[in-house]
Protein backbone atom coordinates (compact mmCIF):
# COMPACT_ATOMS: atom_id res chain seq x y z
CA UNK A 1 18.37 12.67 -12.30
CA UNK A 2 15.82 10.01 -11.60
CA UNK A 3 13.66 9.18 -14.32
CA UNK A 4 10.99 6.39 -13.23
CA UNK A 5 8.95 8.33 -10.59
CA UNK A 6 6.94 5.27 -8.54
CA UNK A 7 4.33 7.07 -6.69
CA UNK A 8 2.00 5.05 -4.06
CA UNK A 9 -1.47 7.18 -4.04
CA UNK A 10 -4.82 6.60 -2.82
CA UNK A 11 -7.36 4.88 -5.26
CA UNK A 12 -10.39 6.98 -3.35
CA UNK A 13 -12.97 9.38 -4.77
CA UNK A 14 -14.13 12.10 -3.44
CA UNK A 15 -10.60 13.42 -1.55
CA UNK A 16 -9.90 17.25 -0.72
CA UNK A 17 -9.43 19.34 -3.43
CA UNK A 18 -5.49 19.77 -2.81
CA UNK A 19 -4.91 16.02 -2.60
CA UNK A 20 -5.91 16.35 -6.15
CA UNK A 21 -4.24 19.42 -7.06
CA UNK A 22 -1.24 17.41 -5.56
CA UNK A 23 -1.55 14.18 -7.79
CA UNK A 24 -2.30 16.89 -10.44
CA UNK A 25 1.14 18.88 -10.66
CA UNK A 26 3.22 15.92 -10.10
CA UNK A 27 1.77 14.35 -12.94
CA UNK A 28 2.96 17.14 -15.17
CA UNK A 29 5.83 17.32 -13.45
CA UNK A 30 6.95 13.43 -14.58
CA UNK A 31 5.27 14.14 -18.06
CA UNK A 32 6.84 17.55 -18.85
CA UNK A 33 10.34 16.68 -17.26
CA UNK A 34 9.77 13.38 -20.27
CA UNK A 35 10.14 10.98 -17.02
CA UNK A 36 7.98 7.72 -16.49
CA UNK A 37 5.43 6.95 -14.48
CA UNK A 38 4.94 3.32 -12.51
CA UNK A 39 2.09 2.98 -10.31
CA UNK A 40 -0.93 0.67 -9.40
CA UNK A 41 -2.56 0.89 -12.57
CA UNK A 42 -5.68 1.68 -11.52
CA UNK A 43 -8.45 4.10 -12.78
CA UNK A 44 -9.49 5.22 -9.77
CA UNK A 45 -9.30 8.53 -8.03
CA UNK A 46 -5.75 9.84 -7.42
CA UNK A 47 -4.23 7.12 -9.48
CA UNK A 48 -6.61 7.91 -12.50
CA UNK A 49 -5.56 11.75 -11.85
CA UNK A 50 -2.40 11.18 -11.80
CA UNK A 51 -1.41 8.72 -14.73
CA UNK A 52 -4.05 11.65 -16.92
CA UNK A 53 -1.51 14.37 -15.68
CA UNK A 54 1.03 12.67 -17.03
CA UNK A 55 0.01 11.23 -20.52
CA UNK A 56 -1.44 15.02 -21.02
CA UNK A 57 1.79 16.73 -20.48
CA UNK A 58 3.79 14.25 -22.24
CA UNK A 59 5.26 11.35 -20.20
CA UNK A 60 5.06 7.57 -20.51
CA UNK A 61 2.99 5.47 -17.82
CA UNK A 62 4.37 2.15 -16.61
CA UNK A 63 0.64 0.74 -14.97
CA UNK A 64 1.32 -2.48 -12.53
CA UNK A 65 -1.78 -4.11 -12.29
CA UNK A 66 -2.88 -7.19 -9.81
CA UNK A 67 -5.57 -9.70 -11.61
CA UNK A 68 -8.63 -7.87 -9.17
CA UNK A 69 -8.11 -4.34 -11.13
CA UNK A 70 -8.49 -6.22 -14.22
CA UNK A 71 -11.57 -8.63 -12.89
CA UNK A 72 -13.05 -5.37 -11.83
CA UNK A 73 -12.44 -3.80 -15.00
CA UNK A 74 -10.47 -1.04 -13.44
CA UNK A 75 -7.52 -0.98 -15.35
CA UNK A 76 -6.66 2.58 -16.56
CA UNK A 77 -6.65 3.94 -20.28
CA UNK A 78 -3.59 6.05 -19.43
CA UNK A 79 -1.05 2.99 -19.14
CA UNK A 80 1.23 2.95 -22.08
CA UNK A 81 3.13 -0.36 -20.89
CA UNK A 82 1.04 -2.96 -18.66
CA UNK A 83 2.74 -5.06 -15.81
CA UNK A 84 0.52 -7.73 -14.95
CA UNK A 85 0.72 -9.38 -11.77
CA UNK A 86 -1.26 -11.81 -9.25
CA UNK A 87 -1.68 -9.49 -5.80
CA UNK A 88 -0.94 -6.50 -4.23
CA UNK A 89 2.49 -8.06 -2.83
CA UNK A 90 3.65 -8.82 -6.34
CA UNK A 91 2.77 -5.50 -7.70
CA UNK A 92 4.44 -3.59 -4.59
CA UNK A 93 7.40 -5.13 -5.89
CA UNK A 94 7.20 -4.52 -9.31
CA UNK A 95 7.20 -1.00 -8.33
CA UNK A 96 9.62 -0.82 -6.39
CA UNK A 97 12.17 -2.90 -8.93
CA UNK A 98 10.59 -0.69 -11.82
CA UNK A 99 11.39 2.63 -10.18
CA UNK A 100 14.41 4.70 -9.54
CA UNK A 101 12.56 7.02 -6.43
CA UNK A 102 9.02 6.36 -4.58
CA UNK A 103 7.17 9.15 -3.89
CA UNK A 104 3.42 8.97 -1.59
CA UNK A 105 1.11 10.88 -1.95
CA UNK A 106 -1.79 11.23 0.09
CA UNK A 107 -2.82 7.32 0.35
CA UNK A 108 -3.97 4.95 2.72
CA UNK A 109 -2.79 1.38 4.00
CA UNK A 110 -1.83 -0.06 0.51
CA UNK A 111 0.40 3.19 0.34
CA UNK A 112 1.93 2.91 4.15
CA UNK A 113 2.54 -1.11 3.45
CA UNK A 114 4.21 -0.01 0.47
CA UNK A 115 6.08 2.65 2.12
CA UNK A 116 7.36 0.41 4.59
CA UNK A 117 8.64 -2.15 2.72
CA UNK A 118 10.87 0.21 1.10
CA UNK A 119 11.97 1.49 4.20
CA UNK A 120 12.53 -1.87 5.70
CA UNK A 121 14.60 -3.04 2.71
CA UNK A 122 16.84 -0.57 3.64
CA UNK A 123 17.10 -1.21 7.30
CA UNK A 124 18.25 -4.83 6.57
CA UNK A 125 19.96 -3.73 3.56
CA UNK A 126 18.02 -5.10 0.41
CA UNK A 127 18.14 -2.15 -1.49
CA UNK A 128 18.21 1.34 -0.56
CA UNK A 129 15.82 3.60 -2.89
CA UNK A 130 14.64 6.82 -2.09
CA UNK A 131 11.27 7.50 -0.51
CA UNK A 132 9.90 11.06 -0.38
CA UNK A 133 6.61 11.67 1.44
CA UNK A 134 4.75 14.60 -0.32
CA UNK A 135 2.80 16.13 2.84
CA UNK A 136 -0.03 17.93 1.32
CA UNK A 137 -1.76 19.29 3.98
CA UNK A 138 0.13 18.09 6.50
CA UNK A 139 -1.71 14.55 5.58
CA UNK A 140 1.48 12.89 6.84
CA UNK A 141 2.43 14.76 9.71
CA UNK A 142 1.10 11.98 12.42
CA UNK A 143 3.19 9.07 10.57
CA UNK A 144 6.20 11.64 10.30
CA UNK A 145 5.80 12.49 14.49
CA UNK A 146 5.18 8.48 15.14
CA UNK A 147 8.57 8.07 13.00
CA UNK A 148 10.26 10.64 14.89
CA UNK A 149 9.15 9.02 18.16
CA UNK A 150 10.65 5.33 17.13
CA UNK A 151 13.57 7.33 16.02
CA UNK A 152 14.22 8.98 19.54
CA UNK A 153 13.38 5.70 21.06
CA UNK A 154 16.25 4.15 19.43
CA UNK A 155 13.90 1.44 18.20
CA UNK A 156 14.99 2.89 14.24
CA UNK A 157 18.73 3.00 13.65
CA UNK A 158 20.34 6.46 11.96
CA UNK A 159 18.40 9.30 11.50
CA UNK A 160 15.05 9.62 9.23
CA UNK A 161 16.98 11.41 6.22
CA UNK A 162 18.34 7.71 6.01
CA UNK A 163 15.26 6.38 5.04
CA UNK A 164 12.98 9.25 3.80
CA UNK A 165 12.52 12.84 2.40
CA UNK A 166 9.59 15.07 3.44
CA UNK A 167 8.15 17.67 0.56
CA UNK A 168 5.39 19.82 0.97
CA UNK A 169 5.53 21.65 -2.46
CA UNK A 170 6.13 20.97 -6.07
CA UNK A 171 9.41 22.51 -6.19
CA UNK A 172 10.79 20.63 -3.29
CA UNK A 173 9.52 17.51 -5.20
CA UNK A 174 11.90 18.84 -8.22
CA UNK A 175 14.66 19.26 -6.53
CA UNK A 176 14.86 15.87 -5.11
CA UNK A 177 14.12 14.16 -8.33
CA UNK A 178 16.60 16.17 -10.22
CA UNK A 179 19.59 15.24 -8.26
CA UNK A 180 22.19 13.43 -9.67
C-alpha cells in the first residue's frame, strides 16, 4: 500500500466545479486512509482544496515550498511538516523523492513538467515511481491521445502502462494506491 500520495494540481481559482470535487475526495481519501500528503505547498486553489481535504479527514500534509510561495506569502496553513526549497526544479524533486506514487490532477505546465520528469526518469532508468493521471472530465484526454500517438510512433519504448495509470473515479484511484 502506498502511503505518501504526491499529487501535482493546479494552483488556479476559479476551475470547474468537478476539478474541485476531484481535489476534494482525494483529499479525504489520503486523510481517511491515515496516508500523507506532499505537494507544492501552496494556498492556492486546488492545492489549498486539497491539503484542507486532507487535514479535515485526518491525514498529515508534507507542503514543499520554493522561496516565491513564501515571498508571496502563499504558504498554506494546512502543512504539518514544511520542505523549504529555492525553485520549482528543487521542489519537483523533493516530491518526487518524498513520495511513494504521483498522482495529477487537473493542472497546468508546472503539473505536465512535473509529470514528465517522472516519466523520463523511468525511460533512462533513474527511478521508476508510479504516475496515475486522474482524468476528471476527460481534462487529460488530449495529453493521453498525444502519448498514444508517440507510443505508436515508436518514438516511446514499451507500452504506456509502463509509465502511467489513467483513473477517472475515486475508486479507481483506491485501488491503485492500495496495491501492495
Amino acid at each position: 500500500m502506498y502511503t505518501k500520495i504526491g499529487v501535482y494540481l493546479s494552483s488556479k481559482d476559479r476551475l470547474p466545479e468537478s476539478y474541485v470535487n476531484a481535489a476534494r475526495d482525494v483529499g479525504r481519501l489520503i486523510g481517511s486512509t491515515g496516508r500523507t500528503l506532499v505537494y507544492g505547498g501552496a494556498r492556492k486553489g486546488l492545492m489549498e482544496v486539497l491539503a484542507r481535504s486532507v487535514r479535515q479527514s485526518g491525514g498529515r500534509v508534507y507542503g514543499m515550498v520554493p522561496d516565491i510561495i513564501v515571498e508571496r506569502d502563499l504558504v498554506s496553513d494546512c502543512i504539518d511538516v514544511t520542505f523549504r526549497c529555492a525553485e520549482l526544479s528543487d521542489r519537483k524533486d523533493m516530491m518526487n523523492r518524498e513520495s511513494d506514487v504521483l498522482v495529477a490532477l487537473p493542472g497546468g505546465i508546472g503539473t505536465l513538467d512535473e509529470v514528465f520528469t517522472v516519466m523520463a526518469n523511468a525511460v533512462i532508468g533513474i527511478r521508476r515511481q508510479p504516475v496515475v493521471f486522474y482524468n476528471v472530465d476527460g481534462c487529460w484526454d488530449a495529453l493521453l491521445s498525444a502519448l498514444d500517438d508517440l507510443f505508436g510512433r515508436g518514438l516511446i519504448s514499451g507500452s504506456p502502462a509502463d509509465y502511467y495509470h489513467v483513473v477517472s473515479d475515486i475508486d479507481g484511484l483506491r485501488a491503485i494506491l492500495d496495491r501492495d
